[in-house]
C-alpha atoms as a PDB file:
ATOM      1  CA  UNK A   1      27.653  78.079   6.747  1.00  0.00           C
ATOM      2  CA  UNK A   2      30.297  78.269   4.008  1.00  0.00           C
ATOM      3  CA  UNK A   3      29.331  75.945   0.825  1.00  0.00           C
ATOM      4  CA  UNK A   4      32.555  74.412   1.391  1.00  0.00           C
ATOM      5  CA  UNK A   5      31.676  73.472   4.967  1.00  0.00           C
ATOM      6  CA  UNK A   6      28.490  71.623   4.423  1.00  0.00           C
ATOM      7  CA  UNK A   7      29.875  69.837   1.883  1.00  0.00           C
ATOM      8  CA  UNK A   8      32.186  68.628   4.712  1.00  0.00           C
ATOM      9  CA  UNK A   9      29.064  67.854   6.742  1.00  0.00           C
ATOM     10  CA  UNK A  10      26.690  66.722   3.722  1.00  0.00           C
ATOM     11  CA  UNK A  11      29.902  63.992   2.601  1.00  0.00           C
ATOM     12  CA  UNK A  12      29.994  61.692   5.694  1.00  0.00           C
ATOM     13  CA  UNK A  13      26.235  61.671   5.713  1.00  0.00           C
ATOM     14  CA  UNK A  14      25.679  60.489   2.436  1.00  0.00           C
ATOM     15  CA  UNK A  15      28.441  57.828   3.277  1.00  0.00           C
ATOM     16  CA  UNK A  16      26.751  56.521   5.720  1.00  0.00           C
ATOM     17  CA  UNK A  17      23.616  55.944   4.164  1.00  0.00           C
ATOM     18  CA  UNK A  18      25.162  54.125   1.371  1.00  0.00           C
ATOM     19  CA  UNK A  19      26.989  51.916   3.844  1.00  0.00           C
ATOM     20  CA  UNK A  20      23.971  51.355   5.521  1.00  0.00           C
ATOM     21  CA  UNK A  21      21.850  50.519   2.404  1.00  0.00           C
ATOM     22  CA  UNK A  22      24.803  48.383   1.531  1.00  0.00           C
ATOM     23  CA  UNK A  23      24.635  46.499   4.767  1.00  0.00           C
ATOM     24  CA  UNK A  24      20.820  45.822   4.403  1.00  0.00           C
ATOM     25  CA  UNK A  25      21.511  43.938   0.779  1.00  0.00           C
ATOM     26  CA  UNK A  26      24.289  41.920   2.388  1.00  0.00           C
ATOM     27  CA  UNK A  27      22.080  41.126   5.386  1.00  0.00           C
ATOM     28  CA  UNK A  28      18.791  40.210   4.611  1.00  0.00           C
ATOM     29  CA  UNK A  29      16.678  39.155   7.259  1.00  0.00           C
ATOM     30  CA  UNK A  30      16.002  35.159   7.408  1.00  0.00           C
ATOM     31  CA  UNK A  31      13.180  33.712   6.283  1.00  0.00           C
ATOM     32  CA  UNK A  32      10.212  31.903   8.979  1.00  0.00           C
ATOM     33  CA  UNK A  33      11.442  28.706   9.979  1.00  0.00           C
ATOM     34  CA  UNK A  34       9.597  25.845   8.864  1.00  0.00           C
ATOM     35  CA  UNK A  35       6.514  24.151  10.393  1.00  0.00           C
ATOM     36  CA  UNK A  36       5.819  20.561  10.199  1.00  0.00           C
ATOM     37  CA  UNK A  37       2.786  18.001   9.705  1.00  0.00           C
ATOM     38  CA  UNK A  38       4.425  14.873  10.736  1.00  0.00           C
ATOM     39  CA  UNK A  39       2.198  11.253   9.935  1.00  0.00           C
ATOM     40  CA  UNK A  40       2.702   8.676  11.814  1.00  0.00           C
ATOM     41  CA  UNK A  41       1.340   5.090  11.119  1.00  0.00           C
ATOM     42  CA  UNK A  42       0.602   2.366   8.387  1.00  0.00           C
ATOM     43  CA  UNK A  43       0.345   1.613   4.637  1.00  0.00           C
ATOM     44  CA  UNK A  44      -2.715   4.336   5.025  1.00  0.00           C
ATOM     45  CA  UNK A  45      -0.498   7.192   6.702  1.00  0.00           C
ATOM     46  CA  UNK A  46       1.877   6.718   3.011  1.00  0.00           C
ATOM     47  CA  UNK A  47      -0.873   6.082   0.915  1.00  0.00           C
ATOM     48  CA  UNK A  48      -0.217   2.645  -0.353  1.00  0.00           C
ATOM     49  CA  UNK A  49      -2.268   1.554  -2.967  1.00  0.00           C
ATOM     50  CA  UNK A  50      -1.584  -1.324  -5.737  1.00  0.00           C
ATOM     51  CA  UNK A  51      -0.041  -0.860  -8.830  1.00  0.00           C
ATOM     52  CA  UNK A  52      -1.022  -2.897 -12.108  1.00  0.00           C
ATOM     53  CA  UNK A  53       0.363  -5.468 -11.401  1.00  0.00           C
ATOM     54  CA  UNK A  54      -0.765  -5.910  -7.976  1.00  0.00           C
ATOM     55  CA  UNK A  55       2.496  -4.244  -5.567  1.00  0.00           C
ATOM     56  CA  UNK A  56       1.920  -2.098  -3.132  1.00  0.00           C
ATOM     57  CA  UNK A  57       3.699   1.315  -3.087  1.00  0.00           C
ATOM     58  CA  UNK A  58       3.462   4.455  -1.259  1.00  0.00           C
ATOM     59  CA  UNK A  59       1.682   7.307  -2.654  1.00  0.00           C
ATOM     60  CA  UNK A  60       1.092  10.758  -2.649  1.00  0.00           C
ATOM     61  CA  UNK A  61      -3.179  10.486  -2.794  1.00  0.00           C
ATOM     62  CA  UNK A  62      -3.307   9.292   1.171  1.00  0.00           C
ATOM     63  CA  UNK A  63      -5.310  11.188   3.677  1.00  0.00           C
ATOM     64  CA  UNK A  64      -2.115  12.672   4.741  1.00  0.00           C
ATOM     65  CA  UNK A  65      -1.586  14.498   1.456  1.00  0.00           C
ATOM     66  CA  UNK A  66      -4.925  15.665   1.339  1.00  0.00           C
ATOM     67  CA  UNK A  67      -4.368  17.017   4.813  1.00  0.00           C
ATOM     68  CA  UNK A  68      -1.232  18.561   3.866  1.00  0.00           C
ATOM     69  CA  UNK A  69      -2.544  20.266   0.848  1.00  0.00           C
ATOM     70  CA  UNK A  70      -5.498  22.029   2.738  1.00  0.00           C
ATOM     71  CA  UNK A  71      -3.573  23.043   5.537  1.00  0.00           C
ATOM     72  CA  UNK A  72      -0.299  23.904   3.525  1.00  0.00           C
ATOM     73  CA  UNK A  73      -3.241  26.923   1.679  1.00  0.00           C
ATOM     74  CA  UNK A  74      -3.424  28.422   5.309  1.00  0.00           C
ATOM     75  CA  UNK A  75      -0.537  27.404   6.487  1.00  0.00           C
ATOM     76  CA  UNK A  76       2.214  28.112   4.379  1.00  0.00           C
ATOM     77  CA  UNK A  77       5.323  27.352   6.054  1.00  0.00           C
ATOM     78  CA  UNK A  78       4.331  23.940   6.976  1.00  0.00           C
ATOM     79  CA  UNK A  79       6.435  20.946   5.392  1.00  0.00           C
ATOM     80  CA  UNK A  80       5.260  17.446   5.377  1.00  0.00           C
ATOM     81  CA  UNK A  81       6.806  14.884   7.202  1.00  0.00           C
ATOM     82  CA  UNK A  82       5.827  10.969   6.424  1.00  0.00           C
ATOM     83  CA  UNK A  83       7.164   8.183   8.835  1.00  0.00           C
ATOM     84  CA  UNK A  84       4.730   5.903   8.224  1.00  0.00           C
ATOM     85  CA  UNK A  85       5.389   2.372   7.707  1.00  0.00           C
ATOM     86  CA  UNK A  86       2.982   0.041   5.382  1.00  0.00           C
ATOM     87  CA  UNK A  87       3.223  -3.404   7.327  1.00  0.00           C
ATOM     88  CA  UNK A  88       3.715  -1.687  10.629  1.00  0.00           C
ATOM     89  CA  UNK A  89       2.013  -2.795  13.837  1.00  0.00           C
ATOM     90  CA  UNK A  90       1.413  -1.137  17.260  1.00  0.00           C
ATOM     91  CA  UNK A  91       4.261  -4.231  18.152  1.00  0.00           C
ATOM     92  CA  UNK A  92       6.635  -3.126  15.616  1.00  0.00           C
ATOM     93  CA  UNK A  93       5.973   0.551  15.833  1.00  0.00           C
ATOM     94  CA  UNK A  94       7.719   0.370  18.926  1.00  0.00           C
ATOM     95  CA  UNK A  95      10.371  -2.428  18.513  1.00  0.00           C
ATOM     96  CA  UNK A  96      10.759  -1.679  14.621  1.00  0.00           C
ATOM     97  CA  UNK A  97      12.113  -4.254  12.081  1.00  0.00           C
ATOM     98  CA  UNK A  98       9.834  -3.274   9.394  1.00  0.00           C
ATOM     99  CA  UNK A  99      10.574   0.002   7.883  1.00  0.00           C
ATOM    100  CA  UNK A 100      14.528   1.049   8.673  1.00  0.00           C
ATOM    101  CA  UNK A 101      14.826   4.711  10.034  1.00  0.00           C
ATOM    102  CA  UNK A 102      18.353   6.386   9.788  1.00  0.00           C
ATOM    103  CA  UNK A 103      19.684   6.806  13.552  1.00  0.00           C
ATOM    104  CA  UNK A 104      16.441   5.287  15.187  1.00  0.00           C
ATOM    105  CA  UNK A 105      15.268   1.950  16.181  1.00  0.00           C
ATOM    106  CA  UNK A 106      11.746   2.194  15.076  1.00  0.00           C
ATOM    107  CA  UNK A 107       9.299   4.415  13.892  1.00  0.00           C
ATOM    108  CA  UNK A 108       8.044   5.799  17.455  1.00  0.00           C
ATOM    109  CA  UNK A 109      11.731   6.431  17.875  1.00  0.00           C
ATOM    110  CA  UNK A 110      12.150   8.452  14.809  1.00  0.00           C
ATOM    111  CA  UNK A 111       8.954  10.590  15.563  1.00  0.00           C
ATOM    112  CA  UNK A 112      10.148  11.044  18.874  1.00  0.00           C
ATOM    113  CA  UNK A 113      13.773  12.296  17.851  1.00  0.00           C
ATOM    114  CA  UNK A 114      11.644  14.059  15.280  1.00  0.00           C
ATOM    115  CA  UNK A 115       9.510  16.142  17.776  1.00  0.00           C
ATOM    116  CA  UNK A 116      12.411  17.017  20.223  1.00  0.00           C
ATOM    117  CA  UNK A 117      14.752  18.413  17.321  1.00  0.00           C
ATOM    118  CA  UNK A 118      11.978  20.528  15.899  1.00  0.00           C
ATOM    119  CA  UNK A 119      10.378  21.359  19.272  1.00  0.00           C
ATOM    120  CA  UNK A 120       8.299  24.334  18.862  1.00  0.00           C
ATOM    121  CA  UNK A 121       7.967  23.955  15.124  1.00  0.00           C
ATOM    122  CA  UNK A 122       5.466  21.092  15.171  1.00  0.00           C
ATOM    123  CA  UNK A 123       2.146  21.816  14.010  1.00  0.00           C
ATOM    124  CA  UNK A 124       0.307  18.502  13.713  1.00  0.00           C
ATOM    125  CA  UNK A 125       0.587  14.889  14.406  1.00  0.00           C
ATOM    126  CA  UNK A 126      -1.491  12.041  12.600  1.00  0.00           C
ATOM    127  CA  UNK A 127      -1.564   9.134  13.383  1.00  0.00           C
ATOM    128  CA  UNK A 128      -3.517   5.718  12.124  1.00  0.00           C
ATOM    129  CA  UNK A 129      -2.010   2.320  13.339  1.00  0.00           C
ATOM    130  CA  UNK A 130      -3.066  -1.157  14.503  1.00  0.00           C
ATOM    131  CA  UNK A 131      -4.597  -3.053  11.228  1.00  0.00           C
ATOM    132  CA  UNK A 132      -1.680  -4.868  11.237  1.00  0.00           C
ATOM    133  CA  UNK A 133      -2.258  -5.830  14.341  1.00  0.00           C
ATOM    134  CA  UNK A 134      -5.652  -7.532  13.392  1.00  0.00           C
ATOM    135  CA  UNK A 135      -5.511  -8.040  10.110  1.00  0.00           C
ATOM    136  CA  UNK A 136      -1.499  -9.210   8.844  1.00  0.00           C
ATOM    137  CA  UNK A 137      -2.364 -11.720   6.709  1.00  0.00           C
ATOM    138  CA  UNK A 138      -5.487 -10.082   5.358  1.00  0.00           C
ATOM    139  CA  UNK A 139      -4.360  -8.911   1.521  1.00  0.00           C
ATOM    140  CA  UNK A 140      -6.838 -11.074   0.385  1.00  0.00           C
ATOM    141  CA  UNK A 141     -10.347 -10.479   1.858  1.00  0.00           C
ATOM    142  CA  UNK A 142     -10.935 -14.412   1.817  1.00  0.00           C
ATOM    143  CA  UNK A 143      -9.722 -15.333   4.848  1.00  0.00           C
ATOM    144  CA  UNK A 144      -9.855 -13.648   8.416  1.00  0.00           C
ATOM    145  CA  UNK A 145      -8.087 -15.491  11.332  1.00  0.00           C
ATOM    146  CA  UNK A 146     -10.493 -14.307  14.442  1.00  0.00           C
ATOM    147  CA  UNK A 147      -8.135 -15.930  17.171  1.00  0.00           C
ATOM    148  CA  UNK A 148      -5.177 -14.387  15.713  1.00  0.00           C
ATOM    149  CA  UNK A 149      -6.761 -11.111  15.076  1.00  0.00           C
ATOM    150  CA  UNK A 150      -7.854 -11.489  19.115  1.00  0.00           C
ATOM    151  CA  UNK A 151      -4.270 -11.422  19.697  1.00  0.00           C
ATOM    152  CA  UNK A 152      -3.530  -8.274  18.165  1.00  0.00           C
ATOM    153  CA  UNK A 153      -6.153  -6.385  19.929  1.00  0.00           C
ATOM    154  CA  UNK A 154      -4.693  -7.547  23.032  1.00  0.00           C
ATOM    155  CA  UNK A 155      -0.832  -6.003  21.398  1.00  0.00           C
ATOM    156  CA  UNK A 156      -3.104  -3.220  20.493  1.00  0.00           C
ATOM    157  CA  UNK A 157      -3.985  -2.382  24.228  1.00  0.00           C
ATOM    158  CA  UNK A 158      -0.776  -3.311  25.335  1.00  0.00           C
ATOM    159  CA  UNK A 159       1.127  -1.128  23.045  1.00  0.00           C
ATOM    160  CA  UNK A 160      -0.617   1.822  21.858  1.00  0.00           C
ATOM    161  CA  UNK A 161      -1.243   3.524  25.166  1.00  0.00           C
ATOM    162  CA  UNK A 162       2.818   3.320  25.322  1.00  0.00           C
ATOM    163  CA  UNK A 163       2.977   4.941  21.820  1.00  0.00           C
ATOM    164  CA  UNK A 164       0.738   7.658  22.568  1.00  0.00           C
ATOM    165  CA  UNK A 165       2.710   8.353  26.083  1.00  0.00           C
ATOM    166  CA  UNK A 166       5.815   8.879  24.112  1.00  0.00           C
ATOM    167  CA  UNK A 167       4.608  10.843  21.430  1.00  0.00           C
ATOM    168  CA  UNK A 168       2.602  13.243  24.370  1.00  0.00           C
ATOM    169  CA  UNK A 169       5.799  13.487  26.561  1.00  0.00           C
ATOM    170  CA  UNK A 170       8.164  14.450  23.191  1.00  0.00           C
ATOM    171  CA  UNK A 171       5.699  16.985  22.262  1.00  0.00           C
ATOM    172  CA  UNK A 172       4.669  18.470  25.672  1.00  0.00           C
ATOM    173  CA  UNK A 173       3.655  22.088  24.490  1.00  0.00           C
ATOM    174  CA  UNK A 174      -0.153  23.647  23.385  1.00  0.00           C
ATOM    175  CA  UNK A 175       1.322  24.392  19.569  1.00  0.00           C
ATOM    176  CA  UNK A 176       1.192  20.812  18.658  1.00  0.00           C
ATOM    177  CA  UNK A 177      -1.666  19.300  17.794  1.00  0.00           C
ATOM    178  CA  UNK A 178      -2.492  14.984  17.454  1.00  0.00           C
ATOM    179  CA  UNK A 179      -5.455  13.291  15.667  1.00  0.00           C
ATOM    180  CA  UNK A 180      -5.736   9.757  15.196  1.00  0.00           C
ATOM    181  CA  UNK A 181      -8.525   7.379  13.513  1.00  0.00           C
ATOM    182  CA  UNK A 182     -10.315   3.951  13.222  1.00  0.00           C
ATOM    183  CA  UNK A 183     -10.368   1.290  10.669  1.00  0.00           C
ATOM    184  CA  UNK A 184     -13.200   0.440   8.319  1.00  0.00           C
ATOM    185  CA  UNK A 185     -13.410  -3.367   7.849  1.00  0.00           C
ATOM    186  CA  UNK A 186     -12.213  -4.407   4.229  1.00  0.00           C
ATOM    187  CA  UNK A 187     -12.750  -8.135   4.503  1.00  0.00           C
ATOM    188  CA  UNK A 188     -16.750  -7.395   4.537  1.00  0.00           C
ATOM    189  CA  UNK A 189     -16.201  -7.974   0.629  1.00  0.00           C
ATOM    190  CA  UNK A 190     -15.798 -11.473   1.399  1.00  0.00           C
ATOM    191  CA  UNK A 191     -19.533 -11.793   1.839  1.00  0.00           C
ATOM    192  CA  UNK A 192     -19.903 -11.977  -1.814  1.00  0.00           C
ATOM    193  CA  UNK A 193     -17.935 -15.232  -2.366  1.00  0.00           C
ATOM    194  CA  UNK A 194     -21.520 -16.251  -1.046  1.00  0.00           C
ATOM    195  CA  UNK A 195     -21.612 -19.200   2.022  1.00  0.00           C
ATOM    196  CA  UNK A 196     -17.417 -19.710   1.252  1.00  0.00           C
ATOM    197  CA  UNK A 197     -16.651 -15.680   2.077  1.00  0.00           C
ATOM    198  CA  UNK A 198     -19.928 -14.950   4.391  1.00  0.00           C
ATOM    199  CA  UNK A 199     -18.106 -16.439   7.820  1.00  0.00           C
ATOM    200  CA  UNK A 200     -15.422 -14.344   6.899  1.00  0.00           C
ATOM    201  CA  UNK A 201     -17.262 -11.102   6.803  1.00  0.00           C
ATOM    202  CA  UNK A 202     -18.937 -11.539  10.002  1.00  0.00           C
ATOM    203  CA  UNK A 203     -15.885 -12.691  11.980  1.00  0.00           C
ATOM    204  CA  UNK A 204     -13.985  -9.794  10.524  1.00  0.00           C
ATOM    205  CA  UNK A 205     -16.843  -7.432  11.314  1.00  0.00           C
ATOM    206  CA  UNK A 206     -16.786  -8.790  14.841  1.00  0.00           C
ATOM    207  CA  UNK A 207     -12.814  -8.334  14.838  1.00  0.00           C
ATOM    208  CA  UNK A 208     -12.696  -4.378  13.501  1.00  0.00           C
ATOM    209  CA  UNK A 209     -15.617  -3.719  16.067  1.00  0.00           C
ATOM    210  CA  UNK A 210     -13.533  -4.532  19.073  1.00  0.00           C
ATOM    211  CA  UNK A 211     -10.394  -3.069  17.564  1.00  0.00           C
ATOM    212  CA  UNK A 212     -12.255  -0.022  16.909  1.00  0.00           C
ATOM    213  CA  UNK A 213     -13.552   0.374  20.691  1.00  0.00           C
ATOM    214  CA  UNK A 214     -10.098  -0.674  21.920  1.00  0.00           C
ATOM    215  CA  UNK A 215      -8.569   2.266  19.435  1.00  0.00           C
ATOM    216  CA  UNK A 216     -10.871   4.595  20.321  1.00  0.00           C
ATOM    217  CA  UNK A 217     -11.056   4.504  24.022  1.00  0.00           C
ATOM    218  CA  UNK A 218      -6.970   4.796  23.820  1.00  0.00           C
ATOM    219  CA  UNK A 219      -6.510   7.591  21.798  1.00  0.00           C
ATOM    220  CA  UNK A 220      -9.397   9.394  24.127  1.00  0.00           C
ATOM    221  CA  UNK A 221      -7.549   8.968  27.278  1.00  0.00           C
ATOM    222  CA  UNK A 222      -4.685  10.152  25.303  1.00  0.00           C
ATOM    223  CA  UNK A 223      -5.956  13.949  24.220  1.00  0.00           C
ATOM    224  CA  UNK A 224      -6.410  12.093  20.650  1.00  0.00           C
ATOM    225  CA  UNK A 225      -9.239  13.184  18.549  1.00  0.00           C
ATOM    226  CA  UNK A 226     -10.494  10.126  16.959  1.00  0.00           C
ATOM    227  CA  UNK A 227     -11.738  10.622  13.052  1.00  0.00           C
ATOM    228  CA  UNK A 228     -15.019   7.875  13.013  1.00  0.00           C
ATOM    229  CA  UNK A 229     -13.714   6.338   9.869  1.00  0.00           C
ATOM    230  CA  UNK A 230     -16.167   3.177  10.672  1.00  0.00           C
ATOM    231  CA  UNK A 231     -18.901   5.142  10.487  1.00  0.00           C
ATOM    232  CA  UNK A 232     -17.903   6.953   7.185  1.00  0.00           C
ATOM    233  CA  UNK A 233     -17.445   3.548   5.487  1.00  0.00           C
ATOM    234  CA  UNK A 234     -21.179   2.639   7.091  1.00  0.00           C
ATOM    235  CA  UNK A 235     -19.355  -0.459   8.274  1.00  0.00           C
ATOM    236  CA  UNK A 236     -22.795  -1.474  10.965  1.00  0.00           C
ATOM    237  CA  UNK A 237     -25.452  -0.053   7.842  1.00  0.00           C
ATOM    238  CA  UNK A 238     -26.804  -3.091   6.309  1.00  0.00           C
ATOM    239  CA  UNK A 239     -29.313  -0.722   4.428  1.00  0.00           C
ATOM    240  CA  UNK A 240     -30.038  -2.662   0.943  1.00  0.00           C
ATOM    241  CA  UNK A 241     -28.520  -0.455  -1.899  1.00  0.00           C
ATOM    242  CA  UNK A 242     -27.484  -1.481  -4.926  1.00  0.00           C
ATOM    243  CA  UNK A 243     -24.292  -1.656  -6.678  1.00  0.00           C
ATOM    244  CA  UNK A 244     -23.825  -1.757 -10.253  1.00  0.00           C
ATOM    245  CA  UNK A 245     -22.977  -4.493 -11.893  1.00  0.00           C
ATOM    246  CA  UNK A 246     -23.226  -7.071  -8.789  1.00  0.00           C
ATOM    247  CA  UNK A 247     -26.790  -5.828  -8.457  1.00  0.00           C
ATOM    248  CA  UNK A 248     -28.445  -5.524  -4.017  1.00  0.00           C
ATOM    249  CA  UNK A 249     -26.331  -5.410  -1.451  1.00  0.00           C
ATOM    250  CA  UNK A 250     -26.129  -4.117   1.980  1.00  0.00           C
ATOM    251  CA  UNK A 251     -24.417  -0.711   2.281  1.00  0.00           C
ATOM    252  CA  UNK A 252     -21.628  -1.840   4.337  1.00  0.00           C
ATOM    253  CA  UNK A 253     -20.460  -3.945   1.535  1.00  0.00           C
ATOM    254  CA  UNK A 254     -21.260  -1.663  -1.260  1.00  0.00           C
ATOM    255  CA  UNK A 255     -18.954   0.720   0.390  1.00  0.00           C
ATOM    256  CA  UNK A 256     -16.091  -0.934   0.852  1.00  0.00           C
ATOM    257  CA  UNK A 257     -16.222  -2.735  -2.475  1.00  0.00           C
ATOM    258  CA  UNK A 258     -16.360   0.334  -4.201  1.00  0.00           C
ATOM    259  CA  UNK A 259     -13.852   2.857  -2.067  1.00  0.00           C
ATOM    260  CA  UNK A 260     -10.853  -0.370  -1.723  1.00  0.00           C
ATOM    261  CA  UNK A 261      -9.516  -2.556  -3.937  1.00  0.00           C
ATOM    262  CA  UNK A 262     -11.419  -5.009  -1.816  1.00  0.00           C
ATOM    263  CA  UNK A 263     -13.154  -6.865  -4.820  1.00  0.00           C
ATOM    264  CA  UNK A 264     -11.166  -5.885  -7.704  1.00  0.00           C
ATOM    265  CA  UNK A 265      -9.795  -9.015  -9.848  1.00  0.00           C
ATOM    266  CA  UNK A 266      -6.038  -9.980 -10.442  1.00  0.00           C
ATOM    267  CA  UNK A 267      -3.612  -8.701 -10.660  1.00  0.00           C
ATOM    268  CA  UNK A 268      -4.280  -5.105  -8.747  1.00  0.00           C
ATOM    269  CA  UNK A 269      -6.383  -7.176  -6.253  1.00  0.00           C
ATOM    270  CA  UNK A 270      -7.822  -7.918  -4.428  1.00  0.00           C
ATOM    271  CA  UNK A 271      -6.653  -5.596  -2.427  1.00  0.00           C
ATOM    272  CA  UNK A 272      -7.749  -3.972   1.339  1.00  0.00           C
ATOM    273  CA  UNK A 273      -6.454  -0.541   0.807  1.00  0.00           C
ATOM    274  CA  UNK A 274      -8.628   2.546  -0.438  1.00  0.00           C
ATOM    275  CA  UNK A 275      -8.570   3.578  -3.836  1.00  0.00           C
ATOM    276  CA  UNK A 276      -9.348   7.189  -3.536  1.00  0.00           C
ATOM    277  CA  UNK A 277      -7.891   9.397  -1.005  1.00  0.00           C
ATOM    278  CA  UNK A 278     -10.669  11.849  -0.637  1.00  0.00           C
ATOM    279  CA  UNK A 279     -12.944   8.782   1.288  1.00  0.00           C
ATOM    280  CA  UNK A 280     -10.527   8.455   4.060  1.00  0.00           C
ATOM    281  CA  UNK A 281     -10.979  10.975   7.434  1.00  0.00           C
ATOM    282  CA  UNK A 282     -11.013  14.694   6.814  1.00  0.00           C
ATOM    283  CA  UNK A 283      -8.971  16.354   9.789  1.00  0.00           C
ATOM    284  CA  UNK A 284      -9.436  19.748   8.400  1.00  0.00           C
ATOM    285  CA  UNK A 285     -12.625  20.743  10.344  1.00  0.00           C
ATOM    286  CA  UNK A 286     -11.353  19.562  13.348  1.00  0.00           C
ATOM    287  CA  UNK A 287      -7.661  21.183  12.951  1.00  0.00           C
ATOM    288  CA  UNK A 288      -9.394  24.720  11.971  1.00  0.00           C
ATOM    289  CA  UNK A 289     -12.291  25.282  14.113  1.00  0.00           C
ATOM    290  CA  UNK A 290     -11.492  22.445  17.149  1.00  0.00           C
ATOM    291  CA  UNK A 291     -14.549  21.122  16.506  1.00  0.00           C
ATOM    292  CA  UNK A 292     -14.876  16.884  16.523  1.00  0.00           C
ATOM    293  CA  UNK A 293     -13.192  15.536  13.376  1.00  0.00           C
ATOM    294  CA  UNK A 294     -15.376  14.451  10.807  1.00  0.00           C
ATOM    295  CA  UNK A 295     -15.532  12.458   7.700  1.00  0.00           C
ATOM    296  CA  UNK A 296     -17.355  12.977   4.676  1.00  0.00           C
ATOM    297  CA  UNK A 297     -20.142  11.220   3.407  1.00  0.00           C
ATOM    298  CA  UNK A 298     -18.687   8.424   1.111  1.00  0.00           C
ATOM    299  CA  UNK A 299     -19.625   8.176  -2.371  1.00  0.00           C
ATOM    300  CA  UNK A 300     -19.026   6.335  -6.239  1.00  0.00           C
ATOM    301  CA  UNK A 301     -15.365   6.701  -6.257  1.00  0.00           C
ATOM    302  CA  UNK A 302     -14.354   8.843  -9.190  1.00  0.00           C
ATOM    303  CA  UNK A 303     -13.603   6.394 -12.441  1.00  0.00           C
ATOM    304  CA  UNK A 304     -12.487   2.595 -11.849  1.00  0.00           C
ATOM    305  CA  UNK A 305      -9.574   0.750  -9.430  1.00  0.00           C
END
């Protein structure tokens, strides 16, 4: 072939491979979409804790965040998602009027909108609600009211099974997974305001026990996994062990005055919520391997509330 001929051939080649490398720079390809961990719940599922001066404010050391951050290393695409509520109830999780969501009544209708409009990309639901139910005047652990708190279990039965419906039916698919929890009883530090604070214990210990059946047979017949937070807080060990500076004490007590704010003086406390994020339920072995969630074995919180 003539030179001048396959230059005529050699040209539009060389065009078009420029145009084409053009048109891959101007058109890159999108990146994944997004997945989502979306936490559903209480002052716990924000990580409220109390400042200074004694106000409660959302955090990011929850059990949620700690979630997050482990699953976010395998994971990561996924975004979190928080639409938890501290003050919220199993009552007003469904009726709302104590967190405002933008376009939604309540926070069960703001998770729900949630799940449809990001159908597919939901990874993982928590969820941890009805100590408000049981326990709404219970900031201070000197006082439990075990008729009122006998009235919120009965809310609790009524309601949650109606939560966990919704949530089931707006996230129908396999890809999406739930896990809920129990409480651990906060008010046990009462018992060491000696004969004033020791009814108080017990009724409260009475109170979280039937809560925590009542919880736990819901979110079974649900497809819940339920993370034994109870038992991680040794709420039914009465074990002596001793606690520095107070001196004996049974383990229950020892655990909860030293993972809350339970027993810590004015004006951070006292307080009922934890103080260190790590002693609430770990979801990751359950998430990774499907294996029943666990939590670890408390310990000394790391420095002082």
């Amino acid at each position: 072939m003539p030179k001048f001929r396959r230059l005529l051939v050699a040209a539009p080649i060389a065009a078009m491979a420029t145009v084409g490398a053009s048109s891959a720079f101007a058109c890159p390809i999108p990146p994944p979409a997004p997945e989502y961990c979306l936490a559903l719940g209480d002052a716990l599922s924000v990580g409220t804790q109390p400042t200074n001066s004694g106000k409660l404010v959302p955090t990011d050391q929850g059990y949620v965040d700690r979630l997050y951050a482990a699953q976010q290393r395998i994971q990561p695409r996924l975004q979190l998602v928080k639409l938890g509520c501290s003050g919220e109830s199993t009552k007003t999780m469904l009726s709302g009027g104590t967190c405002h969501y933008d376009g939604a009544a309540s926070q069960l209708d703001a998770a729900v909108h949630f799940l449809a409009e990001h159908r597919g990309s939901v990874r993982l639901v928590t969820l941890d609600i009805g100590a408000n139910d049981i326990l709404p005047r219970a900031k201070n652990p000197s006082s439990f009211d075990l008729t009122c708190a006998q009235n919120g279990m009965r809310d609790i039965a009524a309601n949650l099974p109606v939560i966990t419906s919704k949530l089931r039916a707006a996230a129908p698919t396999a890809n999406v997974r739930f896990a809920a929890m129990d409480y651990y009883d906060p008010l046990l530090a009462a018992s060491l305001l000696g004969p004033k604070g020791q009814p108080t214990a017990s009724a409260s210990l009475q109170g979280i026990d039937t809560a925590n059946t009542t919880l736990r047979t819901v979110y079974t017949r649900a497809g819940f996994p339920v993370a034994p937070v109870a038992s991680g807080f040794h709420t039914r060990d009465t074990t002596p062990v001793t606690l520095p500076g107070i001196g004996e004490l049974p383990r229950n007590v020892t655990t909860v005055c030293t993972l809350t704010w339970a027993w810590t003086p004015p004006p951070t406390g006292p307080d009922i919520h934890p103080n260190d994020a790590r002693r609430l339920p770990d979801y990751r072995g359950r998430i990774q391997r499907r294996t029943p969630l666990e939590v670890p074995e408390p310990a000394v919180a790391d420095g002082g509330p």
